[in-house]
PDB file of N, CA and C in Angstrom:
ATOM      1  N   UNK A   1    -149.112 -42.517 149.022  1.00  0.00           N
ATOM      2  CA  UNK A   1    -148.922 -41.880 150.315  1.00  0.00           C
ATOM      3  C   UNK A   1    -149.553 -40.502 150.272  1.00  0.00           C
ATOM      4  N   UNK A   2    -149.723 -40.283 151.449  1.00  0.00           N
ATOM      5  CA  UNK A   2    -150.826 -38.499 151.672  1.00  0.00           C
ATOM      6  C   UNK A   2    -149.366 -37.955 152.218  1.00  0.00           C
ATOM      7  N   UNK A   3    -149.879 -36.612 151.773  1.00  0.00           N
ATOM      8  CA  UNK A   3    -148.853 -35.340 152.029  1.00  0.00           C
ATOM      9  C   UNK A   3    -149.767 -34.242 152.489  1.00  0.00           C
ATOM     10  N   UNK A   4    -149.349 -33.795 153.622  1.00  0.00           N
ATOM     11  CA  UNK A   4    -149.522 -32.379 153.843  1.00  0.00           C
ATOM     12  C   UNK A   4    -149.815 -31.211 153.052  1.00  0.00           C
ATOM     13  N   UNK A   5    -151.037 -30.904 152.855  1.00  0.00           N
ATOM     14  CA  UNK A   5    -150.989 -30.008 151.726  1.00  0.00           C
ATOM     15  C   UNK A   5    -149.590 -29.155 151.453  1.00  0.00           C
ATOM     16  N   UNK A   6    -149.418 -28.141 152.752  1.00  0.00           N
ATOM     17  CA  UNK A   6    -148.513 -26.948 153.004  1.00  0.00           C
ATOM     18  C   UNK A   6    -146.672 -27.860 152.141  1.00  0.00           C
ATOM     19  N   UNK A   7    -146.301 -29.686 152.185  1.00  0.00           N
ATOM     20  CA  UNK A   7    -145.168 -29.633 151.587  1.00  0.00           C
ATOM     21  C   UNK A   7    -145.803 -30.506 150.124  1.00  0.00           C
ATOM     22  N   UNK A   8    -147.230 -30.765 150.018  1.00  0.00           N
ATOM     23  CA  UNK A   8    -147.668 -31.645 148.550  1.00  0.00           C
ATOM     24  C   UNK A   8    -146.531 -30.781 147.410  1.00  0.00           C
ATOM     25  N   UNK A   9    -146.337 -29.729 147.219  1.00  0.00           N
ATOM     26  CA  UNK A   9    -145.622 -29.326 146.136  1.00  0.00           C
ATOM     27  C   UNK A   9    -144.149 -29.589 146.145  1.00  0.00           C
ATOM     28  N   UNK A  10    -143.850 -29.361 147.161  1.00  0.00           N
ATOM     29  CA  UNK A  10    -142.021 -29.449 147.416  1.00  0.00           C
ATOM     30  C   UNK A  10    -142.107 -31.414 147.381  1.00  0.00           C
ATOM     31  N   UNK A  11    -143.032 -32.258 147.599  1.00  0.00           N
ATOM     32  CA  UNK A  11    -142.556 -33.492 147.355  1.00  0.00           C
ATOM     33  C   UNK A  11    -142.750 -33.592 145.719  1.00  0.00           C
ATOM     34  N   UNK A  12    -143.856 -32.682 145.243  1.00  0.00           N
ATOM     35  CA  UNK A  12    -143.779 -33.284 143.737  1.00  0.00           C
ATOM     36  C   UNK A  12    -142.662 -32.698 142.646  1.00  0.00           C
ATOM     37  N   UNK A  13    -141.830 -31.641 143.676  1.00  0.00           N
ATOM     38  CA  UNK A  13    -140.944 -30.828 143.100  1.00  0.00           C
ATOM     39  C   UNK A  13    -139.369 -31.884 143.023  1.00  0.00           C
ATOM     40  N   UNK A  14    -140.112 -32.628 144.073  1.00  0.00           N
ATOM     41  CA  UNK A  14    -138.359 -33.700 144.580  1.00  0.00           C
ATOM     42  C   UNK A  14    -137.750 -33.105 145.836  1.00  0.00           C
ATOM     43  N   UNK A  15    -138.150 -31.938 146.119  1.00  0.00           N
ATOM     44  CA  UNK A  15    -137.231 -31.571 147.310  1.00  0.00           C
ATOM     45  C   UNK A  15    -137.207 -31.804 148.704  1.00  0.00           C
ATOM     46  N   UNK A  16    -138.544 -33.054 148.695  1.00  0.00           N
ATOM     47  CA  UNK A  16    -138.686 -33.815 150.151  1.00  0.00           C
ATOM     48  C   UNK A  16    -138.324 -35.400 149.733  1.00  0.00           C
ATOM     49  N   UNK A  17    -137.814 -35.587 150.281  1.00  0.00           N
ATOM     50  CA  UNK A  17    -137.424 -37.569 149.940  1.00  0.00           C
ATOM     51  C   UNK A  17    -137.647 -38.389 150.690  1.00  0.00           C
ATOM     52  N   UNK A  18    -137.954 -37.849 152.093  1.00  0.00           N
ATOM     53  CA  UNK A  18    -137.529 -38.904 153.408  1.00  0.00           C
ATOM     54  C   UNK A  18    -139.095 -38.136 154.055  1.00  0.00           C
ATOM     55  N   UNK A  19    -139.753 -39.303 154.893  1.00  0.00           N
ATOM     56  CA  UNK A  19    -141.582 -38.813 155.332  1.00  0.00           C
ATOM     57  C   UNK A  19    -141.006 -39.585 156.634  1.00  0.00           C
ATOM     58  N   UNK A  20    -141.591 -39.773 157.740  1.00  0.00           N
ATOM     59  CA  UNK A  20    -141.499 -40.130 159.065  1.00  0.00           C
ATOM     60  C   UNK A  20    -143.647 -40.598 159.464  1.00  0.00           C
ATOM     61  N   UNK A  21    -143.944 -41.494 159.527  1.00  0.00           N
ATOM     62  CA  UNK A  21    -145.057 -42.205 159.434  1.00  0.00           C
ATOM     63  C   UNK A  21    -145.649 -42.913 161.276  1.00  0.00           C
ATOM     64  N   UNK A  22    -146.522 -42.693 161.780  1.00  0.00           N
ATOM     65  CA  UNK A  22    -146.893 -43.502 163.157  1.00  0.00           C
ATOM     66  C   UNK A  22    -147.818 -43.889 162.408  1.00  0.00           C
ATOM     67  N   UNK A  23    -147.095 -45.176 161.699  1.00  0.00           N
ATOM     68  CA  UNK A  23    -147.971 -46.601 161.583  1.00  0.00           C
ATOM     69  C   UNK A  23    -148.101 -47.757 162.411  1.00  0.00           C
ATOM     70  N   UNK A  24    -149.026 -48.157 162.542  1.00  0.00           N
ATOM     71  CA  UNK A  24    -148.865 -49.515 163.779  1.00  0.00           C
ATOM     72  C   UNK A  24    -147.833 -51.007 162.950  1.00  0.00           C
ATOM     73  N   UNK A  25    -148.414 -50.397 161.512  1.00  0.00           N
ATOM     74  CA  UNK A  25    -147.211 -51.612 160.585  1.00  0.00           C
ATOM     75  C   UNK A  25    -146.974 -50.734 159.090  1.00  0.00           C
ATOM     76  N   UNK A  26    -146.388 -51.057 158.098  1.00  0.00           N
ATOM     77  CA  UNK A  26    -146.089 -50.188 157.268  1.00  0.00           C
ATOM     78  C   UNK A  26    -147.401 -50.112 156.359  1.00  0.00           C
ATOM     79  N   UNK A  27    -147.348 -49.024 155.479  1.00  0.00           N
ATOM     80  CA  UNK A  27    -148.569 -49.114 154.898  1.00  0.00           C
ATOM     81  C   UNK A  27    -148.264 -48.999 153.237  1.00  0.00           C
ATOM     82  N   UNK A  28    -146.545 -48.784 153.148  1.00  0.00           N
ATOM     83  CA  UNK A  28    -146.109 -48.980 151.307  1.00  0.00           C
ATOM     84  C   UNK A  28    -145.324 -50.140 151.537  1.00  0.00           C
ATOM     85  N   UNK A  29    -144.565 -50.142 150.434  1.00  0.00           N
ATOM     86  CA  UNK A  29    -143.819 -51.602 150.496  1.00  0.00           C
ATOM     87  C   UNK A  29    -142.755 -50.499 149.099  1.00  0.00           C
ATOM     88  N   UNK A  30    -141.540 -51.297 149.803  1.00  0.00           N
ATOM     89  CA  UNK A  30    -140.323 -50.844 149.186  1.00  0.00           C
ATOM     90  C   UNK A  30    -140.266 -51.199 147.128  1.00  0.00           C
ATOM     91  N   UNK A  31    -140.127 -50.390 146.610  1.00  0.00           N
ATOM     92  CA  UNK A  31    -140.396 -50.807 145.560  1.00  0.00           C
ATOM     93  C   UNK A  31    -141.896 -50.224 144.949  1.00  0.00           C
ATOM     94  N   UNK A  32    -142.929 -49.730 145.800  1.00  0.00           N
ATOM     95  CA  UNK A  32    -144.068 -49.405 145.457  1.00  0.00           C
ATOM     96  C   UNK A  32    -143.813 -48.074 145.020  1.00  0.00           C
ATOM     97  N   UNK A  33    -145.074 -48.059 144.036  1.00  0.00           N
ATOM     98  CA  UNK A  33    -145.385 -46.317 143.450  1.00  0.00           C
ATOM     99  C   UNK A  33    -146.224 -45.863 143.288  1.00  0.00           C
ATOM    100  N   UNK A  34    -146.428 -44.605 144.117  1.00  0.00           N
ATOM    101  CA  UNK A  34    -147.456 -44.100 144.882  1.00  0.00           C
ATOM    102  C   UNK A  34    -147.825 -42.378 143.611  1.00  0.00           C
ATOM    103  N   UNK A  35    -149.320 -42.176 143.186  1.00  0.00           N
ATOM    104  CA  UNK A  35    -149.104 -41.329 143.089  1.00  0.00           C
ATOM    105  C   UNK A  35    -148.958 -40.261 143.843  1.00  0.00           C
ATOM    106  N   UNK A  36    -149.081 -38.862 143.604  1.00  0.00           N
ATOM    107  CA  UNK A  36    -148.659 -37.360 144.643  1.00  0.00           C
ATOM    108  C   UNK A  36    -149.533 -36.517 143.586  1.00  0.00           C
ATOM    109  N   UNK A  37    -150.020 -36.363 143.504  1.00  0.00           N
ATOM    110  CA  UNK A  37    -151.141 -35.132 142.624  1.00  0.00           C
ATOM    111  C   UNK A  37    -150.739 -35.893 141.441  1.00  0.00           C
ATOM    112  N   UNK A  38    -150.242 -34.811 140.565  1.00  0.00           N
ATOM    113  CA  UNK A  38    -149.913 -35.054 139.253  1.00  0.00           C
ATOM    114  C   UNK A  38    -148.118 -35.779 138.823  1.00  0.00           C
ATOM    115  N   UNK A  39    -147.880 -36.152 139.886  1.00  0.00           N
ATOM    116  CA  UNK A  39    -146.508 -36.779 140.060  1.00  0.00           C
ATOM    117  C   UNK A  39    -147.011 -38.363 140.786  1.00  0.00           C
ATOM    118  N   UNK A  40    -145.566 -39.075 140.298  1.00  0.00           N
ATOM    119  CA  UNK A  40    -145.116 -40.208 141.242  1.00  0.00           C
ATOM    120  C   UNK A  40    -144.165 -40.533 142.236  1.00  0.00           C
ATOM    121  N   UNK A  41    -143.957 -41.009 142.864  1.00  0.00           N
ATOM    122  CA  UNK A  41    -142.975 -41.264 143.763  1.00  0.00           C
ATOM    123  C   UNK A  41    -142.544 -42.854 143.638  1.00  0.00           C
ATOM    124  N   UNK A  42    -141.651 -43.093 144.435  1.00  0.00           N
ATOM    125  CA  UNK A  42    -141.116 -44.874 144.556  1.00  0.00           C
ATOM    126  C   UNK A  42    -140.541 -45.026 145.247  1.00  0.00           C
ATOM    127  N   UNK A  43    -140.555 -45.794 146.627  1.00  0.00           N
ATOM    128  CA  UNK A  43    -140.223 -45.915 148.002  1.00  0.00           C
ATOM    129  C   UNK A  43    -139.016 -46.668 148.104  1.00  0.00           C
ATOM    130  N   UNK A  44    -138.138 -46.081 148.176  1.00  0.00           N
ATOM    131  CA  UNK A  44    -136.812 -46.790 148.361  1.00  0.00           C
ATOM    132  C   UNK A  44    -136.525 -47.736 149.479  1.00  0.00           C
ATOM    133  N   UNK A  45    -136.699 -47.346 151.137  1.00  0.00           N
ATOM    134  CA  UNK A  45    -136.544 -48.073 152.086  1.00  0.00           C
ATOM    135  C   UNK A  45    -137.630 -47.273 153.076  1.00  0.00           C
ATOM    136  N   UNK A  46    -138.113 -48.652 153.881  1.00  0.00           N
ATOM    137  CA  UNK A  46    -139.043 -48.517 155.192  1.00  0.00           C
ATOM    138  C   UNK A  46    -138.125 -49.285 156.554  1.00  0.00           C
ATOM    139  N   UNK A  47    -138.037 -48.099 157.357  1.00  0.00           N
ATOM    140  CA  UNK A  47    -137.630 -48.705 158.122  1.00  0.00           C
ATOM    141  C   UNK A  47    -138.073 -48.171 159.788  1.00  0.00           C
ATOM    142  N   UNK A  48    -137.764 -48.737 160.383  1.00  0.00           N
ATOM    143  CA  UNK A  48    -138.773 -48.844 161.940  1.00  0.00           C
ATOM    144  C   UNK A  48    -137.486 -47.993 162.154  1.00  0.00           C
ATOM    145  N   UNK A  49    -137.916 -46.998 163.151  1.00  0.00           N
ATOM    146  CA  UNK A  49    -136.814 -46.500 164.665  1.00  0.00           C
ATOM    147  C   UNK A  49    -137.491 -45.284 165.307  1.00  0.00           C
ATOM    148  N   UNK A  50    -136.744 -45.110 166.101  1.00  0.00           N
ATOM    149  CA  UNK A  50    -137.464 -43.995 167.200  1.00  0.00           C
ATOM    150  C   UNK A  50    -137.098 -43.040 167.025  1.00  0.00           C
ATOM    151  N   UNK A  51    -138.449 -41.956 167.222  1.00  0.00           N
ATOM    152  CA  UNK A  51    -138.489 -40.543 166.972  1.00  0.00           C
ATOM    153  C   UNK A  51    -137.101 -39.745 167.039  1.00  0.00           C
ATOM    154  N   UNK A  52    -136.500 -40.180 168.064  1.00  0.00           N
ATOM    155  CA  UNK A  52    -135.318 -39.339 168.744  1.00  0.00           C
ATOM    156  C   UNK A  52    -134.136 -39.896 168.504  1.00  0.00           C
ATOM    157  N   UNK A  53    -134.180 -40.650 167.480  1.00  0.00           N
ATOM    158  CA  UNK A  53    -132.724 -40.958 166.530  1.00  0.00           C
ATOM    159  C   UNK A  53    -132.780 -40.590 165.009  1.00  0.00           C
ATOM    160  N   UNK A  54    -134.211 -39.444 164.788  1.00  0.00           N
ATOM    161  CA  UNK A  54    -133.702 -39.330 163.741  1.00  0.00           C
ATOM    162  C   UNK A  54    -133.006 -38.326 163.270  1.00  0.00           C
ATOM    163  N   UNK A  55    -131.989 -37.812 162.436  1.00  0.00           N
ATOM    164  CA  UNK A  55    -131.046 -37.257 161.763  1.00  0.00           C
ATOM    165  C   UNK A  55    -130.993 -36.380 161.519  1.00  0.00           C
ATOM    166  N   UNK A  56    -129.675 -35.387 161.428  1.00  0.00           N
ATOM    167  CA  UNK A  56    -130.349 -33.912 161.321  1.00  0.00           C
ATOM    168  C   UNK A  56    -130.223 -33.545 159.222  1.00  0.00           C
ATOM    169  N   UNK A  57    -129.857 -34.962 159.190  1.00  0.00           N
ATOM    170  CA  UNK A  57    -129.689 -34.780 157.353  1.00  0.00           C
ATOM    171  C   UNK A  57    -131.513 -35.164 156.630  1.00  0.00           C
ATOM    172  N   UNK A  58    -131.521 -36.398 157.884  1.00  0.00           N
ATOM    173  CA  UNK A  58    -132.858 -36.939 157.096  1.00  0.00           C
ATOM    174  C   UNK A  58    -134.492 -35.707 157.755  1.00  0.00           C
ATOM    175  N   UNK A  59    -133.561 -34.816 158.754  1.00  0.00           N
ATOM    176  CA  UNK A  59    -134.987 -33.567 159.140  1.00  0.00           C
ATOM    177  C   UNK A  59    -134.649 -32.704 157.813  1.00  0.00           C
ATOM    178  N   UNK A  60    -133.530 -32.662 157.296  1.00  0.00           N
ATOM    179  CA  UNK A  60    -133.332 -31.646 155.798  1.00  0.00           C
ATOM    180  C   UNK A  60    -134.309 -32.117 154.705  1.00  0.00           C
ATOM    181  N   UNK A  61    -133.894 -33.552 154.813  1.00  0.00           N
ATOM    182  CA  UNK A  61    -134.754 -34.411 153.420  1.00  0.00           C
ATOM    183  C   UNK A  61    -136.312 -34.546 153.551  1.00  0.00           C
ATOM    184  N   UNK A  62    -137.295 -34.056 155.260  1.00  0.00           N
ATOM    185  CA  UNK A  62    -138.250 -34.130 155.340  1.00  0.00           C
ATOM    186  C   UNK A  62    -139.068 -32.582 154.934  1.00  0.00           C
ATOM    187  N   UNK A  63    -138.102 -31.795 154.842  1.00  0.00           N
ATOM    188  CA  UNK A  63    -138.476 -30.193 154.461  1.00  0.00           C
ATOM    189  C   UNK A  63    -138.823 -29.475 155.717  1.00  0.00           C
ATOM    190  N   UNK A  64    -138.225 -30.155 157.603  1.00  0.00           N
ATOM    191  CA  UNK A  64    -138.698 -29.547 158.439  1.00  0.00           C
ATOM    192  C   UNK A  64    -137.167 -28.486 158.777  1.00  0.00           C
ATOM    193  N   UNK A  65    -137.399 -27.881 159.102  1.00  0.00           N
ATOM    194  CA  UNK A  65    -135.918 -27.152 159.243  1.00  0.00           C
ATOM    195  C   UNK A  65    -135.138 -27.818 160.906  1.00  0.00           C
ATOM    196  N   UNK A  66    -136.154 -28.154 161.510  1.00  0.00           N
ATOM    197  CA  UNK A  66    -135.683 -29.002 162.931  1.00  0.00           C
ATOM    198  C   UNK A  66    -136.557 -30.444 163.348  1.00  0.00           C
ATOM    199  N   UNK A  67    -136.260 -30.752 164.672  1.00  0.00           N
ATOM    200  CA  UNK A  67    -136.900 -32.211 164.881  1.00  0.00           C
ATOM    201  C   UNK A  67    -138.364 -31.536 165.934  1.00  0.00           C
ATOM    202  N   UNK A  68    -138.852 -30.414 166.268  1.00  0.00           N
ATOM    203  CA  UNK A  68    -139.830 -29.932 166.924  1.00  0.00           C
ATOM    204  C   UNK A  68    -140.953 -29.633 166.075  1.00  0.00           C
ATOM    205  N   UNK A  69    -139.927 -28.912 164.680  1.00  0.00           N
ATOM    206  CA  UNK A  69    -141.174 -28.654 163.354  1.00  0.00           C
ATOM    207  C   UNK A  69    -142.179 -29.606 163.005  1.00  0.00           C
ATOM    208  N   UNK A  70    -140.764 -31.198 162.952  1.00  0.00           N
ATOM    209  CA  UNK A  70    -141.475 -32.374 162.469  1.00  0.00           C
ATOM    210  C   UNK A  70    -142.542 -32.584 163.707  1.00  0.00           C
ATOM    211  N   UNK A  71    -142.152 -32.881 164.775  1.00  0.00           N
ATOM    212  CA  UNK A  71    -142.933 -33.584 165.714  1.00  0.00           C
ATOM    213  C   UNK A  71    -144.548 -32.667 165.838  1.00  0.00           C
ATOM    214  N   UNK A  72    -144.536 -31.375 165.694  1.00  0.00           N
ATOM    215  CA  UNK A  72    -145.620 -30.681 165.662  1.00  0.00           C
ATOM    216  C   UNK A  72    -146.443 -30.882 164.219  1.00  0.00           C
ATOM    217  N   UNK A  73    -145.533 -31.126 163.316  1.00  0.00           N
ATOM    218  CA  UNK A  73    -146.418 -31.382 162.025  1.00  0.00           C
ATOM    219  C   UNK A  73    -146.907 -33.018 162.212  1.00  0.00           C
ATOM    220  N   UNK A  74    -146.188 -33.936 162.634  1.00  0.00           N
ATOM    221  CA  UNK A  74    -146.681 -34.829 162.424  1.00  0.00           C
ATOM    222  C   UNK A  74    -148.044 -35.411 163.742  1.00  0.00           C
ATOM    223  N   UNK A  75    -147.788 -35.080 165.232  1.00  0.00           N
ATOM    224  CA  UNK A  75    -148.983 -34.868 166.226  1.00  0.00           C
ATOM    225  C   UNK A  75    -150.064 -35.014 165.316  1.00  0.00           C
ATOM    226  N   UNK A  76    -150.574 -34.727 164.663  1.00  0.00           N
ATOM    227  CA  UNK A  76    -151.792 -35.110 164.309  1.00  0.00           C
ATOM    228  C   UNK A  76    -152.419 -36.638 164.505  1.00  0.00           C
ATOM    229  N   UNK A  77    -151.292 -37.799 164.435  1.00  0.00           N
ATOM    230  CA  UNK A  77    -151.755 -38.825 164.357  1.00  0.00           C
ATOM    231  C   UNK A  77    -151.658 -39.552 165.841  1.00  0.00           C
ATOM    232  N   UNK A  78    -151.336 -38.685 166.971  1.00  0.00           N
ATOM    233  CA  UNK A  78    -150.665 -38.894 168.321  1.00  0.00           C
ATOM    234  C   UNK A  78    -149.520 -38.456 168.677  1.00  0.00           C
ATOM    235  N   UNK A  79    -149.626 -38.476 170.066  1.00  0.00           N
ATOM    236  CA  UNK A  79    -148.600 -37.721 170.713  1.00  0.00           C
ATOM    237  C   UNK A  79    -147.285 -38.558 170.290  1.00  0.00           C
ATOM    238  N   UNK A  80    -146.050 -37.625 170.293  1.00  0.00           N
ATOM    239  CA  UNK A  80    -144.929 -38.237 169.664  1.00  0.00           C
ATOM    240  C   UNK A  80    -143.698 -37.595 170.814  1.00  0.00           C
ATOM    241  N   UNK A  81    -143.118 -38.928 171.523  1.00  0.00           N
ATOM    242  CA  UNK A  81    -141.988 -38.585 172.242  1.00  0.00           C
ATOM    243  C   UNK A  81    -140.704 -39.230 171.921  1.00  0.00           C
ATOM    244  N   UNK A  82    -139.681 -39.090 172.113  1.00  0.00           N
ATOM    245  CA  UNK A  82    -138.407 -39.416 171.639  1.00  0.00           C
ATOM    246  C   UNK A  82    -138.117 -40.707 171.406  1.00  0.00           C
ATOM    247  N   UNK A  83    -138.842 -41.957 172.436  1.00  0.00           N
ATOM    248  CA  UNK A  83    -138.746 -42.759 172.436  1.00  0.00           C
ATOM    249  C   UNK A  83    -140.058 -43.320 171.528  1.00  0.00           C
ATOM    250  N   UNK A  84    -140.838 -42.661 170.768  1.00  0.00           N
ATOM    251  CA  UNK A  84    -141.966 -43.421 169.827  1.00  0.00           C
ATOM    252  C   UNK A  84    -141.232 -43.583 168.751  1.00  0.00           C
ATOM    253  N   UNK A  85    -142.379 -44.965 168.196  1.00  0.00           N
ATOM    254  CA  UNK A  85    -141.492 -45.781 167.259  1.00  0.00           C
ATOM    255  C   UNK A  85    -142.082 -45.074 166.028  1.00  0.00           C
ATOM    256  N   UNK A  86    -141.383 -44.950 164.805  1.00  0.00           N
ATOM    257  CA  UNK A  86    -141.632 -44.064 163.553  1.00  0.00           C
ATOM    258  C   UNK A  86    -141.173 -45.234 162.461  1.00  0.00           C
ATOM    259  N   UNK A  87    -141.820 -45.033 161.493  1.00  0.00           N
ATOM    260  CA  UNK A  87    -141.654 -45.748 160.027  1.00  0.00           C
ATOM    261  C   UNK A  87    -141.011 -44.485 159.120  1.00  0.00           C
ATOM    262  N   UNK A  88    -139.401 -44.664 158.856  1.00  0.00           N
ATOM    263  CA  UNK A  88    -138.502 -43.482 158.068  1.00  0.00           C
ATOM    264  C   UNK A  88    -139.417 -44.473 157.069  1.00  0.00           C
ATOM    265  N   UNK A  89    -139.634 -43.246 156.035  1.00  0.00           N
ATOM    266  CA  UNK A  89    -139.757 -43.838 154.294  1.00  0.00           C
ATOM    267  C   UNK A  89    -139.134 -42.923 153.310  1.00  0.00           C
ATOM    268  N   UNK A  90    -138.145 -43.396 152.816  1.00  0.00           N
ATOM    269  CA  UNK A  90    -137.103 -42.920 151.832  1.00  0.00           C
ATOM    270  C   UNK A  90    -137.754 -43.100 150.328  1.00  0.00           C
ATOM    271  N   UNK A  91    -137.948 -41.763 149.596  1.00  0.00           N
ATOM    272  CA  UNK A  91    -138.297 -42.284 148.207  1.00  0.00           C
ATOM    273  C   UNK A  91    -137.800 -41.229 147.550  1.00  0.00           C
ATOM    274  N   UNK A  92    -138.563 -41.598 146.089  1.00  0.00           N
ATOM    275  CA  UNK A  92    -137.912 -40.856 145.157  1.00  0.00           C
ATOM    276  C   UNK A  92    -139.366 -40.521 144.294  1.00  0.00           C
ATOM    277  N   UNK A  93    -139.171 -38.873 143.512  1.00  0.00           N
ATOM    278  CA  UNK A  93    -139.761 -38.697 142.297  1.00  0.00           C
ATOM    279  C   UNK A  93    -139.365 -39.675 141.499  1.00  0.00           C
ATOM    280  N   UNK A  94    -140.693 -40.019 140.638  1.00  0.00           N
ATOM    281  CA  UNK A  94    -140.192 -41.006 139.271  1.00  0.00           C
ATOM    282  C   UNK A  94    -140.634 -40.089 138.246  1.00  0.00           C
ATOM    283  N   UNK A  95    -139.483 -40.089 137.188  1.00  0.00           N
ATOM    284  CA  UNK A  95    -139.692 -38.734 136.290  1.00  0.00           C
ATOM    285  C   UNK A  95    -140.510 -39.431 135.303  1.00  0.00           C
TER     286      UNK A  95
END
């Protein structure tokens, strides 16, 4: 998986776990391991839902401090409204 330069360190640090994705279908598979620079990761769960149900625990676990941060960081790949559909991906550093 690609990371944002500005959080590439805080995911290889562990302190991001949870990514939010506008894929048309998924593009890891649960169980996969992805490198991150000089780190790995391993995708715990993919799951489909809409922008505007996601969580104010899983905006902690994305390193955005709110759900406007995310939506402006993630715009790059299209416009994103409450009701767009998002791929949560839950993972982990593998030490």
């Amino acid at each position: 998986m690609e990371f944002a330069r500005d959080i590439r360190d805080e995911v290889i640090a562990g302190g991001i776990t949870v990514s939010f994705r506008l894929w048309k279908s998924p593009k890891v598979r649960v169980g996969g391991r992805y490198p991150v620079g000089p780190a790995t990761i391993e995708v715990d769960s993919v799951d489909l839902m809409s922008f505007g149900s996601i969580s104010a625990a899983d905006l902690r676990r994305t390193g955005s401090p709110d759900g406007e941060d995310l939506r402006r960081r993630a715009a790059h790949a299209g416009p994103i409204h409450d009701d767009t559909p998002v791929y949560r991906v839950a993972f982990h550093l593998v030490e």
